[in-house]
PDB file of N, CA and C in Angstrom:
ATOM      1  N   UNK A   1       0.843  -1.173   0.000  1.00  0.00           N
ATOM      2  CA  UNK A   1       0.000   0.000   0.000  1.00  0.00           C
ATOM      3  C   UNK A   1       0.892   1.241   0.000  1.00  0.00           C
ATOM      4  N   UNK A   2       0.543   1.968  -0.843  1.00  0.00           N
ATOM      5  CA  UNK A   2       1.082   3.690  -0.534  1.00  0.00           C
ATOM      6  C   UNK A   2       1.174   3.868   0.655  1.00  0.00           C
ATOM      7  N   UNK A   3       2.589   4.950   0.795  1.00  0.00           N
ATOM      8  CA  UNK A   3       2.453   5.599   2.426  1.00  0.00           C
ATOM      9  C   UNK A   3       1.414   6.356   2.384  1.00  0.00           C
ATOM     10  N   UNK A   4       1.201   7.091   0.646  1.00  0.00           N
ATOM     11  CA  UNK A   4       0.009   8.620   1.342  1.00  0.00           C
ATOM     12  C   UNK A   4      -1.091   7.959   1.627  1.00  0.00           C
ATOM     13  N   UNK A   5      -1.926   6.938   0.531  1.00  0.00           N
ATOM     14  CA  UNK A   5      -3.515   6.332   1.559  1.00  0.00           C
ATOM     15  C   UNK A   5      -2.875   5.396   2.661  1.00  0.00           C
ATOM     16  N   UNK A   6      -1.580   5.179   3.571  1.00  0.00           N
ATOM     17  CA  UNK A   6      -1.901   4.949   4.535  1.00  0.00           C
ATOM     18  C   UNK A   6      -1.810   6.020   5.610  1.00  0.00           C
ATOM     19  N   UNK A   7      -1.263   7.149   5.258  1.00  0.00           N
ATOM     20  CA  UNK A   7      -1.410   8.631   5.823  1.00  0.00           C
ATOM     21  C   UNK A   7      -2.762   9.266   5.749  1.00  0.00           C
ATOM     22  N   UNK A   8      -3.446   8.807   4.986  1.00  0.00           N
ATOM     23  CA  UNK A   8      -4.490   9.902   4.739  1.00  0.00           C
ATOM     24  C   UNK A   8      -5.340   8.882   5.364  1.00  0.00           C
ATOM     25  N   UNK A   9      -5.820   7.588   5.555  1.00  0.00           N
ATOM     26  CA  UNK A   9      -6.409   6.584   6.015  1.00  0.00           C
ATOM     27  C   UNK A   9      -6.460   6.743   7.737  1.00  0.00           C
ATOM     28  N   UNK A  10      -5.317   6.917   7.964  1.00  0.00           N
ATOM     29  CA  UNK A  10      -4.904   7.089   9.508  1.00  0.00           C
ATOM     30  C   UNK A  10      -5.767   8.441   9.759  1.00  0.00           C
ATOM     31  N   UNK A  11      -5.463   9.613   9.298  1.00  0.00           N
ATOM     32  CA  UNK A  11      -5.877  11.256   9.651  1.00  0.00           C
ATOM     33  C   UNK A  11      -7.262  10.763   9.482  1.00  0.00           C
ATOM     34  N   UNK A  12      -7.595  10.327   8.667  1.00  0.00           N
ATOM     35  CA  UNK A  12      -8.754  10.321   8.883  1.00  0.00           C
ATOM     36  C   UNK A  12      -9.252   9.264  10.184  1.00  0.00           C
ATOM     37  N   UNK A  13      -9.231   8.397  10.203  1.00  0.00           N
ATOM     38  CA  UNK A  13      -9.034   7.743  11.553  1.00  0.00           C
ATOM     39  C   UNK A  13      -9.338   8.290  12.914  1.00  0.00           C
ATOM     40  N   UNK A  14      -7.849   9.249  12.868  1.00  0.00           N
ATOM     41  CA  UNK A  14      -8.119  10.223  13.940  1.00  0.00           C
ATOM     42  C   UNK A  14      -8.949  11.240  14.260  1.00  0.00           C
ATOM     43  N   UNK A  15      -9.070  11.690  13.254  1.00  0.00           N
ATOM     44  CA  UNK A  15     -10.492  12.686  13.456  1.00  0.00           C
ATOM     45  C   UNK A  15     -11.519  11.963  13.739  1.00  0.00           C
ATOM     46  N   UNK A  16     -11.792  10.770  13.553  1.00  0.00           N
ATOM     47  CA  UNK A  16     -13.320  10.008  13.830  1.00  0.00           C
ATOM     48  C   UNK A  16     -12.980   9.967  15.195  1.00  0.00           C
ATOM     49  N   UNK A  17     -11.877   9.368  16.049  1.00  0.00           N
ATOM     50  CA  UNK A  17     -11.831   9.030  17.055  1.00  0.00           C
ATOM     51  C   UNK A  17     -11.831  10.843  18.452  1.00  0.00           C
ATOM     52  N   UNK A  18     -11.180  11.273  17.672  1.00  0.00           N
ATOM     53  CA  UNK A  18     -11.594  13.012  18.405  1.00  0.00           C
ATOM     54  C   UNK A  18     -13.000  13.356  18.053  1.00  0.00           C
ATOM     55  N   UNK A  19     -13.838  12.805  17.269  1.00  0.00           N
ATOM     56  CA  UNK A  19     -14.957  12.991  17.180  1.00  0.00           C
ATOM     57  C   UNK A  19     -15.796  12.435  18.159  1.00  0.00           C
ATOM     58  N   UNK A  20     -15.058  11.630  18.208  1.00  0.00           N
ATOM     59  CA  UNK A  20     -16.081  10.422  19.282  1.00  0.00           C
ATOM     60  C   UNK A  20     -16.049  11.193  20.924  1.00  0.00           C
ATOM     61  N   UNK A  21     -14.400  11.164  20.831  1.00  0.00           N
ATOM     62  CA  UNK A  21     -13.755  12.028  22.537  1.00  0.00           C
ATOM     63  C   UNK A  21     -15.213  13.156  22.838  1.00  0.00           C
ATOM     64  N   UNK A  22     -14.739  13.823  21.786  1.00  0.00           N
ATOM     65  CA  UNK A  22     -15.676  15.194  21.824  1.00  0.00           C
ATOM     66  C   UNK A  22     -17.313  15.226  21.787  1.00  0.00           C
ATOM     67  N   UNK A  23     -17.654  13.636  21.381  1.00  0.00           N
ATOM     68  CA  UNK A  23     -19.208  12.953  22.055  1.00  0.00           C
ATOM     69  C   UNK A  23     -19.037  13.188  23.395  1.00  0.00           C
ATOM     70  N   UNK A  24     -18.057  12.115  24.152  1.00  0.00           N
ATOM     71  CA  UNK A  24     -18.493  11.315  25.216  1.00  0.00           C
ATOM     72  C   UNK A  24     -18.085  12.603  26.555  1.00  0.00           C
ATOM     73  N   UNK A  25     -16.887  12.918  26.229  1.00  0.00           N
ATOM     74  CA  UNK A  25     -16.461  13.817  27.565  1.00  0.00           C
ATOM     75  C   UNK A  25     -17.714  14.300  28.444  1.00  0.00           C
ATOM     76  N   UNK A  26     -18.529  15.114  27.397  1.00  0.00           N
ATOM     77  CA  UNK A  26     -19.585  16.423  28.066  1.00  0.00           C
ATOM     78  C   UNK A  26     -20.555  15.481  28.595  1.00  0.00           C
ATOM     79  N   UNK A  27     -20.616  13.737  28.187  1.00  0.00           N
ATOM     80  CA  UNK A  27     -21.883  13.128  28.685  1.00  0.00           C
ATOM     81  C   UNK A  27     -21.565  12.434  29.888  1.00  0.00           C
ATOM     82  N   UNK A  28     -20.261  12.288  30.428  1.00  0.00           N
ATOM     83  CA  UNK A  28     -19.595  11.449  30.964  1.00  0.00           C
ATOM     84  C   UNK A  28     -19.814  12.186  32.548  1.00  0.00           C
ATOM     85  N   UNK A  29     -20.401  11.673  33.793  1.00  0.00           N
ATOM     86  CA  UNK A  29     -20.382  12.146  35.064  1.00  0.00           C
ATOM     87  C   UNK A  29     -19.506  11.545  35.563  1.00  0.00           C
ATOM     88  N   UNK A  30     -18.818  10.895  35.503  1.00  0.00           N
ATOM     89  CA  UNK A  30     -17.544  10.069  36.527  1.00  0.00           C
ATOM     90  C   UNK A  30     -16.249  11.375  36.086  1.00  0.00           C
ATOM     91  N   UNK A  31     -15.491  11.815  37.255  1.00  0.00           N
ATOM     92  CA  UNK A  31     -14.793  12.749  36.539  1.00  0.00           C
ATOM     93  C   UNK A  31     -13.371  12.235  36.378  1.00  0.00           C
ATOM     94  N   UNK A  32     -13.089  11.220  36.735  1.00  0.00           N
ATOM     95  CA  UNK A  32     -11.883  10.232  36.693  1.00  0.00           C
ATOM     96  C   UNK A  32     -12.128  10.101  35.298  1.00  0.00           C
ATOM     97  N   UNK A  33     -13.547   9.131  34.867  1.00  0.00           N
ATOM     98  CA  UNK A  33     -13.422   8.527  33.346  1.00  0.00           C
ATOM     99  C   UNK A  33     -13.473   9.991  32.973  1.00  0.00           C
ATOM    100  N   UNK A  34     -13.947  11.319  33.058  1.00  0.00           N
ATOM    101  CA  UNK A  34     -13.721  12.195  32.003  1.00  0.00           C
ATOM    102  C   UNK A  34     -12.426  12.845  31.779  1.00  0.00           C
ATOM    103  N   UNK A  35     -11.584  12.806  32.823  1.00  0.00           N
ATOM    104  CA  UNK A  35     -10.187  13.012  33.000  1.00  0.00           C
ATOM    105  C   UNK A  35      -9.141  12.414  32.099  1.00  0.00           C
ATOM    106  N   UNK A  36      -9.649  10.842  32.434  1.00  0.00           N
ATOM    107  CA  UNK A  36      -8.726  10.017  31.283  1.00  0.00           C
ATOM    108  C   UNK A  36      -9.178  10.028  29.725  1.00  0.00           C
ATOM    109  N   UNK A  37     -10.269  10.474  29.187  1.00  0.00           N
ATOM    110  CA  UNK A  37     -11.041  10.932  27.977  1.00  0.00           C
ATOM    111  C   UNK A  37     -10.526  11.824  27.301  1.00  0.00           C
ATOM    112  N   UNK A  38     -10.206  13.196  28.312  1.00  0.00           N
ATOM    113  CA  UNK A  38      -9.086  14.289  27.781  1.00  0.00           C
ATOM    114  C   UNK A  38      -8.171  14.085  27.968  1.00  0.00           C
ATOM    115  N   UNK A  39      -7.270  13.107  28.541  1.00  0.00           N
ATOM    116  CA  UNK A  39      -5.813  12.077  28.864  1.00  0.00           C
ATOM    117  C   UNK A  39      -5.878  11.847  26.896  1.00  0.00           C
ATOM    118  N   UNK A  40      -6.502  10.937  26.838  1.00  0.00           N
ATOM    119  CA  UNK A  40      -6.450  10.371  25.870  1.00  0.00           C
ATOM    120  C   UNK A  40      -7.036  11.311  24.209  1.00  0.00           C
ATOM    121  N   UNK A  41      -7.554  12.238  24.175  1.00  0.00           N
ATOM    122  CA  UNK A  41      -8.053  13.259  23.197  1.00  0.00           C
ATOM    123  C   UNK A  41      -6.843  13.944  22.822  1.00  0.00           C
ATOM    124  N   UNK A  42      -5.610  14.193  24.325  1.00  0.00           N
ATOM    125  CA  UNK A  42      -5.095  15.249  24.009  1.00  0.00           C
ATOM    126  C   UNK A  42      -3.895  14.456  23.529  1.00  0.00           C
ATOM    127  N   UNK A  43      -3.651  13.495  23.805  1.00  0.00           N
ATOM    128  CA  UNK A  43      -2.556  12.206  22.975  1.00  0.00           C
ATOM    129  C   UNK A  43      -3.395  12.145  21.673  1.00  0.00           C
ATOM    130  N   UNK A  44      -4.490  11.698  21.388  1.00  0.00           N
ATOM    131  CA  UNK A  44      -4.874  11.370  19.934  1.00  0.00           C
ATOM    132  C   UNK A  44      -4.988  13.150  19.211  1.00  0.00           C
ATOM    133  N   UNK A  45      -4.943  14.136  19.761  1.00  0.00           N
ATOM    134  CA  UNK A  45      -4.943  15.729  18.882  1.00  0.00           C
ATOM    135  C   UNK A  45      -3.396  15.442  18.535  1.00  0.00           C
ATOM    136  N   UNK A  46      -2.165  15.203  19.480  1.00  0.00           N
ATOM    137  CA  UNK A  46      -0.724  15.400  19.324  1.00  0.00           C
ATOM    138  C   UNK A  46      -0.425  14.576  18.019  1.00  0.00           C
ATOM    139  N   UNK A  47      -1.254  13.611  18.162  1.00  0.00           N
ATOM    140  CA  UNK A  47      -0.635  12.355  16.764  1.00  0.00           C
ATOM    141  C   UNK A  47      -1.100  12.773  15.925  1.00  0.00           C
ATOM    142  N   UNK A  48      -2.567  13.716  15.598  1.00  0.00           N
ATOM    143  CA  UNK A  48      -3.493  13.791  14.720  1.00  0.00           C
ATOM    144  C   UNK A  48      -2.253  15.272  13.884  1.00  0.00           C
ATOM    145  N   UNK A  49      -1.782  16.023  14.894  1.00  0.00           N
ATOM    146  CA  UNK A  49      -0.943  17.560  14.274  1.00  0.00           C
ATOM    147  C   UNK A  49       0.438  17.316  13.894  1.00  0.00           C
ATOM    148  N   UNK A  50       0.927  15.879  14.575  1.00  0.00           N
ATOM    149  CA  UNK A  50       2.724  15.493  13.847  1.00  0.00           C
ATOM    150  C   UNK A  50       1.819  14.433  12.837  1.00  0.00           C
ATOM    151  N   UNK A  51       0.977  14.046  12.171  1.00  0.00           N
ATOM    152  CA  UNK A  51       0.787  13.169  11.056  1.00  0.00           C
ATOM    153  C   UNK A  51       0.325  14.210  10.144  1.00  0.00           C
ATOM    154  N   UNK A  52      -0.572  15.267  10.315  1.00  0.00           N
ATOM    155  CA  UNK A  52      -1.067  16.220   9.539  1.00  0.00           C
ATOM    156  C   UNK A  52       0.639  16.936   9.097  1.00  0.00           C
ATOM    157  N   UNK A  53       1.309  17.210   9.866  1.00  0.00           N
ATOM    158  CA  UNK A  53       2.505  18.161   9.754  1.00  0.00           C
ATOM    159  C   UNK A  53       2.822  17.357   8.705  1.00  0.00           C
ATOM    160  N   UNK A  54       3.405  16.120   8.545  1.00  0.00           N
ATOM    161  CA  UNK A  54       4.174  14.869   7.819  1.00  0.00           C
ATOM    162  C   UNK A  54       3.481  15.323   6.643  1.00  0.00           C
ATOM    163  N   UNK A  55       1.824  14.905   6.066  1.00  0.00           N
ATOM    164  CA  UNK A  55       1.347  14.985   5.612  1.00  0.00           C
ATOM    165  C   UNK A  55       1.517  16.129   4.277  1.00  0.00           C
ATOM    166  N   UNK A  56       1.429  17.545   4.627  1.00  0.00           N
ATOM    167  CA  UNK A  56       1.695  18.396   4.116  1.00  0.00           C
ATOM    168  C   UNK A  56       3.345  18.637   3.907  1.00  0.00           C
ATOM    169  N   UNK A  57       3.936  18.421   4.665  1.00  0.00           N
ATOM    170  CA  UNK A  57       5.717  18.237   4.255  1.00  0.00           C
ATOM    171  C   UNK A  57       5.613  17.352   2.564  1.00  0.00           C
ATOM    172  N   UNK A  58       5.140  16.145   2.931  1.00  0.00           N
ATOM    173  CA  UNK A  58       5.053  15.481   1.646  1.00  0.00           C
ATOM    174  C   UNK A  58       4.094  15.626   0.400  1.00  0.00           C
ATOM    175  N   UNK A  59       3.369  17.035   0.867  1.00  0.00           N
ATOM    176  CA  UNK A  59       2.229  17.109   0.006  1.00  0.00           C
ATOM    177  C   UNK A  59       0.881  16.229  -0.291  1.00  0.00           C
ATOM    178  N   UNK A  60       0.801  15.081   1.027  1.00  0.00           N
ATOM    179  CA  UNK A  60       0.288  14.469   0.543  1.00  0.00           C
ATOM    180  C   UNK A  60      -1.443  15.080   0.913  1.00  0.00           C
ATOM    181  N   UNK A  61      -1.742  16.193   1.737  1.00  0.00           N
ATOM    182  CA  UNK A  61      -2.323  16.897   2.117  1.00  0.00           C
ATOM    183  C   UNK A  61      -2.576  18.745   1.805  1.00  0.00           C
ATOM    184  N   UNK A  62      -3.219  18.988   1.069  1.00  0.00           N
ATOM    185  CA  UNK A  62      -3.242  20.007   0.908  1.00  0.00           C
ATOM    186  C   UNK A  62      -4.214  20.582   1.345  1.00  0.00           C
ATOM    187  N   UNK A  63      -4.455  21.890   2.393  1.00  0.00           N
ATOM    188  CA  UNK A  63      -5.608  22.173   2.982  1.00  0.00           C
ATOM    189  C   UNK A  63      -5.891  23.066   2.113  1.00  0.00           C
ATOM    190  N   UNK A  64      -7.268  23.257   2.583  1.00  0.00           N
ATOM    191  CA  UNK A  64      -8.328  24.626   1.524  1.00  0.00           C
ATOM    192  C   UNK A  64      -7.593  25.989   1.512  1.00  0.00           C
ATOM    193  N   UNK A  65      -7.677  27.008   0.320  1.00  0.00           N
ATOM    194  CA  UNK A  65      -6.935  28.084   0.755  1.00  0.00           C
ATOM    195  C   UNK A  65      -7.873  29.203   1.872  1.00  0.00           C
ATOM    196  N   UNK A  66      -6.732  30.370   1.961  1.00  0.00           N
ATOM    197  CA  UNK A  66      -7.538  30.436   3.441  1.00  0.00           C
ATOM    198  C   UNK A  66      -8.671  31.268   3.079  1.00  0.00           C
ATOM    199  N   UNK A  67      -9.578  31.666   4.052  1.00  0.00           N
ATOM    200  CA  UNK A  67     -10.834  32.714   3.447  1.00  0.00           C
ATOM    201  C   UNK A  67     -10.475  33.869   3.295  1.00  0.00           C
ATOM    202  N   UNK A  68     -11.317  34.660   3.012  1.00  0.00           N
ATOM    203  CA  UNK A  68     -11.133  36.039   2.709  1.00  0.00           C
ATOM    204  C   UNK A  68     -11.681  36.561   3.303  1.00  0.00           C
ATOM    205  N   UNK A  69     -11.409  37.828   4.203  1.00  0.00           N
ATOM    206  CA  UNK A  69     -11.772  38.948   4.505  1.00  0.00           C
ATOM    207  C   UNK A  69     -13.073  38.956   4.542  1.00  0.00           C
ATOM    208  N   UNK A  70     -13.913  38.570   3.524  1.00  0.00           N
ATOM    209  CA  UNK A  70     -15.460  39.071   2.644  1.00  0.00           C
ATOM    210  C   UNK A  70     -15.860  37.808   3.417  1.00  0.00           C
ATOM    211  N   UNK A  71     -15.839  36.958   2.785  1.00  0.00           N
ATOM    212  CA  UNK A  71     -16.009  35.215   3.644  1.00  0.00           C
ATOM    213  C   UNK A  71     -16.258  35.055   5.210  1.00  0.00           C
ATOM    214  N   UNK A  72     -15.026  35.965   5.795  1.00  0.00           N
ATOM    215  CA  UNK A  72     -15.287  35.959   7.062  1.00  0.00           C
ATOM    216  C   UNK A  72     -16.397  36.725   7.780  1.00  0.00           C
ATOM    217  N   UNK A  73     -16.127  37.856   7.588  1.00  0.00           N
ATOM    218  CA  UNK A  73     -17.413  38.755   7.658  1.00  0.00           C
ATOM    219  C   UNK A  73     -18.614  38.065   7.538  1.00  0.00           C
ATOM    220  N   UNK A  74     -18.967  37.209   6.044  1.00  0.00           N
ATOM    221  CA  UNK A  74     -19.989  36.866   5.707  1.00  0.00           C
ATOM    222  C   UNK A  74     -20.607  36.047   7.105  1.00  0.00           C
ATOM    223  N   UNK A  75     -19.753  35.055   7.075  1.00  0.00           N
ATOM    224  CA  UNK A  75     -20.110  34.022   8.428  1.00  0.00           C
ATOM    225  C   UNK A  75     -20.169  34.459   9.718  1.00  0.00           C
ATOM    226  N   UNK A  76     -19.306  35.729   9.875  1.00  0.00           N
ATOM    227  CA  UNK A  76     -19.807  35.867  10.987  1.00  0.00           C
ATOM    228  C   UNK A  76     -21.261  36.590  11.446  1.00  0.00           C
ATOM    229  N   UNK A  77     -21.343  37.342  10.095  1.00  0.00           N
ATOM    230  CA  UNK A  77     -22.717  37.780  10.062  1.00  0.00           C
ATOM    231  C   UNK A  77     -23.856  36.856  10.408  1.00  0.00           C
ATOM    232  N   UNK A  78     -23.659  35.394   9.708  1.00  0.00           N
ATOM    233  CA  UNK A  78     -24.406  34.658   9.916  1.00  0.00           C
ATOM    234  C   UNK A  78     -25.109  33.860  11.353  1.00  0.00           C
ATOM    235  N   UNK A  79     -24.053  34.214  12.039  1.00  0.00           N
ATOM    236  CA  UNK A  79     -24.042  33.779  13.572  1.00  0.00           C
ATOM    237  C   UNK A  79     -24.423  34.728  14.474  1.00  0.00           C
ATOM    238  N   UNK A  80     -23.785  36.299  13.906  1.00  0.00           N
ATOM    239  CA  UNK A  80     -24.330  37.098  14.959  1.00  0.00           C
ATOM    240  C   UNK A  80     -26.129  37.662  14.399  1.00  0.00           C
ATOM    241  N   UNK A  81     -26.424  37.091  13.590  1.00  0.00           N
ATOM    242  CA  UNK A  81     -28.233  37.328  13.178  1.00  0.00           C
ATOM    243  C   UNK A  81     -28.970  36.538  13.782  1.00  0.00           C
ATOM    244  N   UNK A  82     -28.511  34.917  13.881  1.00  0.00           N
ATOM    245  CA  UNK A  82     -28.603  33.660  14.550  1.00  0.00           C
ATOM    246  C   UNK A  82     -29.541  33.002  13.689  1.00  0.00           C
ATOM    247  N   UNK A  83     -28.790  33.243  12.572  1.00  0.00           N
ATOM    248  CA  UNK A  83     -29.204  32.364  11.362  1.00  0.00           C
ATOM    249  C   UNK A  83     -28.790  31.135  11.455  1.00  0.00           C
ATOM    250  N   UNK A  84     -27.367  30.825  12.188  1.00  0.00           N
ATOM    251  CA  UNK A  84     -27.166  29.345  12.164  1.00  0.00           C
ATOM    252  C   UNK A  84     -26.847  29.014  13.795  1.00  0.00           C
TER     253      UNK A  84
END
């Protein structure tokens, strides 16, 4: 297998699994298990930003370019009307 789909296979990976973190923490009343939840979120963010870093070193990642000025505004408009 390619390193990049096994790079890009993994990132993606990780984001499902910070997806999940970012379910359970806020539902979680034991504050031990929510302790070790962000134990473990903030180890799976560290792997998720040195594989993303790798990623883009090798190009195998290219993020969106950034917004504009106009773009931003736009959205924030959208939030402060409470359209979304």
């Amino acid at each position: 297998m390619q390193e990049k789909v096994v790079v890009n296979d993994t990132l993606a990976s990780i984001n499902g699994e910070l997806v999940r973190y970012g379910e359970m923490i806020p539902q979680t009343e034991n504050k031990e298990l929510k302790q070790t939840l962000k134990q473990f979120r903030n180890a799976c963010e560290m792997s998720q930003e040195e594989l993303y870093q790798m990623a883009r070193e090798k190009s195998y990642y290219v993020p969106a370019s950034k917004a504009t000025e106009e773009e931003i505004q736009h959205v924030r408009g959208l939030f402060t009307t409470g359209l979304l």
